[in-house]
Every structure is written in structure tokens, then in C-alpha cells.
C-alpha atoms as a PDB file:
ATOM      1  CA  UNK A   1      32.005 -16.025  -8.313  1.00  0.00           C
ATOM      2  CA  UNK A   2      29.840 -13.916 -10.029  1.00  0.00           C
ATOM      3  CA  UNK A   3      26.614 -15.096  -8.000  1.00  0.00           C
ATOM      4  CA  UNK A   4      24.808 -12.575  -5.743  1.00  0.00           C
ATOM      5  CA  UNK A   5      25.617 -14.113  -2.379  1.00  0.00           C
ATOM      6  CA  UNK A   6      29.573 -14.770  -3.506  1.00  0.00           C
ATOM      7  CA  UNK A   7      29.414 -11.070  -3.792  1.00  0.00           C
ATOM      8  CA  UNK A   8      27.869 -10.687  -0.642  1.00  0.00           C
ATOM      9  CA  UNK A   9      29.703 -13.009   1.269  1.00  0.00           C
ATOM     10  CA  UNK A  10      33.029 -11.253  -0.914  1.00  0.00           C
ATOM     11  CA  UNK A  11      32.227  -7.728   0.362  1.00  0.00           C
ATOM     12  CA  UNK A  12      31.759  -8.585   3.946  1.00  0.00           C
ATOM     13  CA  UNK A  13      34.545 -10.731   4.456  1.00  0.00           C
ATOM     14  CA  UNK A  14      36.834  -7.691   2.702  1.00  0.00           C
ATOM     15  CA  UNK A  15      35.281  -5.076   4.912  1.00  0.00           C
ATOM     16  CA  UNK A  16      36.137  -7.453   7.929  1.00  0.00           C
ATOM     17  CA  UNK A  17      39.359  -7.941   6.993  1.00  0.00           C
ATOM     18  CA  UNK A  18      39.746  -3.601   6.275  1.00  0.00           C
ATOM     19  CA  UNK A  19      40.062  -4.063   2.518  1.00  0.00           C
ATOM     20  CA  UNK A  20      37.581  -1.324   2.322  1.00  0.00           C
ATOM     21  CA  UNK A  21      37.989   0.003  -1.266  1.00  0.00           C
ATOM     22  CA  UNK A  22      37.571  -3.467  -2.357  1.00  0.00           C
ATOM     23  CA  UNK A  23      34.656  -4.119  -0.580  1.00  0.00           C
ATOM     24  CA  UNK A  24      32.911  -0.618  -1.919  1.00  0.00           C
ATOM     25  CA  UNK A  25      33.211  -2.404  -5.416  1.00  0.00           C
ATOM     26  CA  UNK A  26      32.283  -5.451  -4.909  1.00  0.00           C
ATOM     27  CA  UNK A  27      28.625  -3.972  -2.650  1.00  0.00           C
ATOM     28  CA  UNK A  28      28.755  -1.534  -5.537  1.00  0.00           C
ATOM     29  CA  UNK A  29      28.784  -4.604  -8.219  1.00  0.00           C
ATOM     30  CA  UNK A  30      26.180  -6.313  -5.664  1.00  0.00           C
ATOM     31  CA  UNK A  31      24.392  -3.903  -6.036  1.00  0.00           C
ATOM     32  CA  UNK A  32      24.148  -4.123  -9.704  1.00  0.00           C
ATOM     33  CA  UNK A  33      23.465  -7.801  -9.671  1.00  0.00           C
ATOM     34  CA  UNK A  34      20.921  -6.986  -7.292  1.00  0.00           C
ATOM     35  CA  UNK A  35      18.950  -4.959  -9.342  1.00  0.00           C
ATOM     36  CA  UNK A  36      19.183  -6.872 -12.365  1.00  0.00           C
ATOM     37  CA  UNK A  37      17.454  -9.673 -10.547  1.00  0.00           C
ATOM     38  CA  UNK A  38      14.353  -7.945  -9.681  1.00  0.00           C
ATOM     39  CA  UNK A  39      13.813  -8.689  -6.205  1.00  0.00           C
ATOM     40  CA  UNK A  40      13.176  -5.270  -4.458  1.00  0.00           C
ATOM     41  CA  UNK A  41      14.145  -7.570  -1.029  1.00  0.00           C
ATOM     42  CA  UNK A  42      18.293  -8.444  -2.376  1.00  0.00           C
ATOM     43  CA  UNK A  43      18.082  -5.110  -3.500  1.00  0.00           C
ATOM     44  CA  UNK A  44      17.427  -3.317   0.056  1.00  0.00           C
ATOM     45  CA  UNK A  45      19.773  -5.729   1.509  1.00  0.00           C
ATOM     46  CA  UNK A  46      22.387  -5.131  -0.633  1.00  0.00           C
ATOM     47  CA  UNK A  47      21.727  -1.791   0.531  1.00  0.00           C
ATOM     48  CA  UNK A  48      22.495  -1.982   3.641  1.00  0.00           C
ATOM     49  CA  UNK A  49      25.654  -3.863   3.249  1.00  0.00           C
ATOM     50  CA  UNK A  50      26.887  -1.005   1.067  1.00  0.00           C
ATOM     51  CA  UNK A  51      26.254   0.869   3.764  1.00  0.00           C
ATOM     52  CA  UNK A  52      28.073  -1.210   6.190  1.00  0.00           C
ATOM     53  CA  UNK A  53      31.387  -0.083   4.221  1.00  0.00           C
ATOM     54  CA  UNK A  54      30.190   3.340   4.197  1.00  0.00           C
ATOM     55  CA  UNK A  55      30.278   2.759   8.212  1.00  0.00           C
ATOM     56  CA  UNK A  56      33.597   1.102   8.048  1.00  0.00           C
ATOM     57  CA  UNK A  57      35.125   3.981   5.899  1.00  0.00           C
ATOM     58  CA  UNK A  58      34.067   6.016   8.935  1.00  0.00           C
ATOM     59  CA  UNK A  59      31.620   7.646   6.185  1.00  0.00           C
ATOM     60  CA  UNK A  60      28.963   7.989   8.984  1.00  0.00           C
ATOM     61  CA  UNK A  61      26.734  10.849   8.094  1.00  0.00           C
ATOM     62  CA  UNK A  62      26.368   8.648   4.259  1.00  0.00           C
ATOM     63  CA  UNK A  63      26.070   5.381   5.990  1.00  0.00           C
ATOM     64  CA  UNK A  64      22.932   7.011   8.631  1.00  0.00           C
ATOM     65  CA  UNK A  65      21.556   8.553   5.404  1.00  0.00           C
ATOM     66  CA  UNK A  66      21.552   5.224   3.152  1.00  0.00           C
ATOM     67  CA  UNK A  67      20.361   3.436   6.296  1.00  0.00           C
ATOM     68  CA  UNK A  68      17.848   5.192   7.481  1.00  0.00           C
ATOM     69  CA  UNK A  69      16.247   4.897   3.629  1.00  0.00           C
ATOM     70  CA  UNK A  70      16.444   1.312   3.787  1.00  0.00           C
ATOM     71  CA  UNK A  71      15.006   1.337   7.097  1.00  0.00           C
ATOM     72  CA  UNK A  72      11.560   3.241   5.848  1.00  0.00           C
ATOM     73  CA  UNK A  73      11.733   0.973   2.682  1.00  0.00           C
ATOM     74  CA  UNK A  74      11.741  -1.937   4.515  1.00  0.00           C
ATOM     75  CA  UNK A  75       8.975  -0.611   7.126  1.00  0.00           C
ATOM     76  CA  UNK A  76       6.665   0.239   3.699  1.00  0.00           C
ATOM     77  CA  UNK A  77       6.941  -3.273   2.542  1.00  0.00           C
ATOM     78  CA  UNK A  78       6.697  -5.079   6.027  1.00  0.00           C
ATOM     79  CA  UNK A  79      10.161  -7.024   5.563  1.00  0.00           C
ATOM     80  CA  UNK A  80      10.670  -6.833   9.039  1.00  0.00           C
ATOM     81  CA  UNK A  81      14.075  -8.631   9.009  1.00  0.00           C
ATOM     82  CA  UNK A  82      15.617  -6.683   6.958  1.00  0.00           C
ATOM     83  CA  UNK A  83      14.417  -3.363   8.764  1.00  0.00           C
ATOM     84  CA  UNK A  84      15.801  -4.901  11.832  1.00  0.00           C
ATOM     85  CA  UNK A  85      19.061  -6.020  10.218  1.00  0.00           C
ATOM     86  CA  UNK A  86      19.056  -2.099   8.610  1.00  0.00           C
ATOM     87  CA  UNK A  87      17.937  -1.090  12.104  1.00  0.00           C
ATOM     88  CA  UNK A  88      20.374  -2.198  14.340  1.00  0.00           C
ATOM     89  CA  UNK A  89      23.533  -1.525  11.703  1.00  0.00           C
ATOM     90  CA  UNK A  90      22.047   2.420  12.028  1.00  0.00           C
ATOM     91  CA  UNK A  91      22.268   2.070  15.752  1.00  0.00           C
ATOM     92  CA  UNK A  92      25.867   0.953  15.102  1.00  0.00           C
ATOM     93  CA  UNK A  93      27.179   3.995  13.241  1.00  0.00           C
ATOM     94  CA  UNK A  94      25.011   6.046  15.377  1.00  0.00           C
ATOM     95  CA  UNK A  95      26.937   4.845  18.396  1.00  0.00           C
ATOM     96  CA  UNK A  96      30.491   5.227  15.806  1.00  0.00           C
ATOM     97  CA  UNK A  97      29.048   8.995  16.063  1.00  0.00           C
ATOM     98  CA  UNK A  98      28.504   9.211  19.741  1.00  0.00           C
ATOM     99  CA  UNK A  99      25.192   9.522  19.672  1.00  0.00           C
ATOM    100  CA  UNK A 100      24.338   7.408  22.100  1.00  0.00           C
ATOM    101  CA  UNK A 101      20.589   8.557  22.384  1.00  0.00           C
ATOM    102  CA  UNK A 102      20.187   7.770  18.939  1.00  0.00           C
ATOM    103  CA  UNK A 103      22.076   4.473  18.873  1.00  0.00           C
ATOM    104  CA  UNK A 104      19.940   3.047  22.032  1.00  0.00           C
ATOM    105  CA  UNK A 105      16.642   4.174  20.191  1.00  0.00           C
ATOM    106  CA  UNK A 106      18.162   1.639  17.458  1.00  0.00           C
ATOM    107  CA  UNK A 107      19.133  -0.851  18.988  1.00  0.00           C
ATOM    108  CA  UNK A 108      16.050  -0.487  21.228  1.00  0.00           C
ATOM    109  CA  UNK A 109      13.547  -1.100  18.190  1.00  0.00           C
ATOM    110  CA  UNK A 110      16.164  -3.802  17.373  1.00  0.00           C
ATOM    111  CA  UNK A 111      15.219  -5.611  19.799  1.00  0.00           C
ATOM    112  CA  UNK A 112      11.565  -5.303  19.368  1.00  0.00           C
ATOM    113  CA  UNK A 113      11.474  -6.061  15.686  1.00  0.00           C
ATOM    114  CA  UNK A 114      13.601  -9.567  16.198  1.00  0.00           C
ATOM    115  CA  UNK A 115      11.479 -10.460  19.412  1.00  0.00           C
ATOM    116  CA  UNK A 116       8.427  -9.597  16.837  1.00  0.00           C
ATOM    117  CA  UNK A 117       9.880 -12.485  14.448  1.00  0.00           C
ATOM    118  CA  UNK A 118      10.933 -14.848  16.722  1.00  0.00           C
ATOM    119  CA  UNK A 119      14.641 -14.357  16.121  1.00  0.00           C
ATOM    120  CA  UNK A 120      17.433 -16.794  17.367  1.00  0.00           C
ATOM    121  CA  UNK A 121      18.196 -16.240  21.242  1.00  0.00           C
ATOM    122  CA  UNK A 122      21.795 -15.507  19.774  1.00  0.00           C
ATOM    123  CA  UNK A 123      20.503 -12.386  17.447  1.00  0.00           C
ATOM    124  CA  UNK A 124      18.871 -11.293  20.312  1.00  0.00           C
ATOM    125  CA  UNK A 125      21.302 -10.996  22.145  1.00  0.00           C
ATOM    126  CA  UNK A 126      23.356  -9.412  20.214  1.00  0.00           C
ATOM    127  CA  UNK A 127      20.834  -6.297  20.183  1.00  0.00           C
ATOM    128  CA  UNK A 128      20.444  -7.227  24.082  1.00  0.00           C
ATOM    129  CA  UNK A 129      24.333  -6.332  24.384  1.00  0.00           C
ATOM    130  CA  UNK A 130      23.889  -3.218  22.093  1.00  0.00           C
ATOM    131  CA  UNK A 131      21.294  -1.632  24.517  1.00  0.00           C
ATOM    132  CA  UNK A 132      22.900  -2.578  27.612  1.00  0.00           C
ATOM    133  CA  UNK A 133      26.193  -0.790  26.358  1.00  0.00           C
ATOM    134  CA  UNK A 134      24.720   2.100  24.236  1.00  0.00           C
ATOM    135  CA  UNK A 135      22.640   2.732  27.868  1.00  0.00           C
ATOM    136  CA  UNK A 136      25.999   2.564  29.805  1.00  0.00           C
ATOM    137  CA  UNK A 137      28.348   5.335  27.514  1.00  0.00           C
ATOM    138  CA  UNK A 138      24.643   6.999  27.988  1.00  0.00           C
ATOM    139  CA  UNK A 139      25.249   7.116  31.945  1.00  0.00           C
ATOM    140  CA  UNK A 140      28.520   7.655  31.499  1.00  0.00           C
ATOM    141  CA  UNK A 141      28.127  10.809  29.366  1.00  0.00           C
ATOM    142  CA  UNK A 142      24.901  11.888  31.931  1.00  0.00           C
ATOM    143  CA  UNK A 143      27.575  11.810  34.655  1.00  0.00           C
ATOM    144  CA  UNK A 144      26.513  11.281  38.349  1.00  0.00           C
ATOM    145  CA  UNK A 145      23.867  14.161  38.524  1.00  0.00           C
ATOM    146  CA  UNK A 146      22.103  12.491  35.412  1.00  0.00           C
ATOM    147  CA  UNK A 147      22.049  15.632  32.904  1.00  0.00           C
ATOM    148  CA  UNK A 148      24.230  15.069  30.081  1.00  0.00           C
ATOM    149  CA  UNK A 149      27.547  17.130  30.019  1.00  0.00           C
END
């Protein structure tokens, strides 16, 4: 159980399920396990699953912070999946904050970064969905003159 993906798959299925202080440890022991292993790439991603419970915790300024790092880590090394995967989880908590300008920018380059690889139709979509309803609360918060209230 000890593995590095156990403890991956471990911490997300706990913050799923709202175990949250569990699944801080076990990202925080992922962490660890990451780093011992070398491999700068399990490390950033590892990253940004820790961050995920930061999100979860409703930590949101803490989860945009770590985010956004991994984000211009990943951009410095070109591992464009994992700055799309850090990406679009930034959009998230962006949108958790209600900044809906912010979040569609995300989700926006999202999109861009998985068309880039040649992601799945289903990822896709799922950063399809995020800009279609990031660009709705937008209208919604522009009201029907279009300035923002």
C-alpha cells in the first residue's frame, strides 16, 4: 500500500468521499514518496493533488497559490499534461471563489493545452463543459446590460 499510485489513488478516493484530513496525509506522505523517487514529473503531480484537498478544505487562496506554481513548473519543463491537469483544477477553485473571469481564462487554456496533445474527446469535454458554464455564471453576474454588477 505503500506504492506511489496506492497513495494517489488513496488520497483521491478519501477527498471524494470528504475524509479530508485523511487525504491531506496521505498527498502529504505522497508527496514524500514522490520526492524520494526523483522524478521532478510525480513530484509536480503530486502537487497538484495536494492541492486538490487544499480546494476541497475550501483552502482556496493556498490551493490557487500551490497551483498556480505547479502550473509555471510544468510550463518551464514542457509537461504539457500535467500543466493542463494543474490548469484546469486552478480554474476549478477559481470558479469555488467566484471568479468567474479567472476560472474561464483556466479552463479556456484548458482546453487549448488538451486539444494541443490530442486528449480523449471525453477530457475535452470536460474542459468544454467548464467554459460553457464558467461563461454562463459570467453572463449571469454581467446581468442584461452586460457590465458586471
Amino acid at each position: 500500500m505503500r506504492s506511489l499510485s496506492a497513495l494517489n489513488e488513496k488520497g483521491v478516493l478519501l477527498r471524494l468521499v470528504g475524509r479530508l484530513d485523511e487525504a491531506w496525509q496521505v498527498a502529504n506522505e505522497a508527496l514524500r514518496q514522490a520526492r524520494f523517487t526523483g522524478d521532478r514529473e510525480q513530484v509536480l503531480g503530486a502537487r497538484i493533488r495536494r492541492a486538490q484537498v487544499l480546494q476541497y478544505q475550501g483552502k482556496l487562496d493556498e490551493a490557487v497559490t500551490e497551483l498556480s506554481g505547479c502550473v509555471d513548473e510544468a510550463r518551464t519543463h514542457e509537461w504539457t499534461a500535467l500543466e493542463a491537469f494543474a490548469v484546469q483544477n486552478r480554474g476549478k477553485t477559481h470558479f469555488d471563489q467566484k471568479d468567474y473571469e479567472a476560472a474561464l481564462s483556466d479552463f479556456t487554456a484548458a482546453v487549448f493545452l488538451r486539444e494541443r496533445l490530442g486528449a480523449s474527446k471525453a477530457d475535452l469535454e470536460s474542459s468544454l463543459i467548464a467554459v460553457a458554464v464558467a461563461e454562463s455564471f459570467l453572463d449571469e453576474q454581467r446581468g442584461p446590460r452586460g457590465a458586471v454588477d
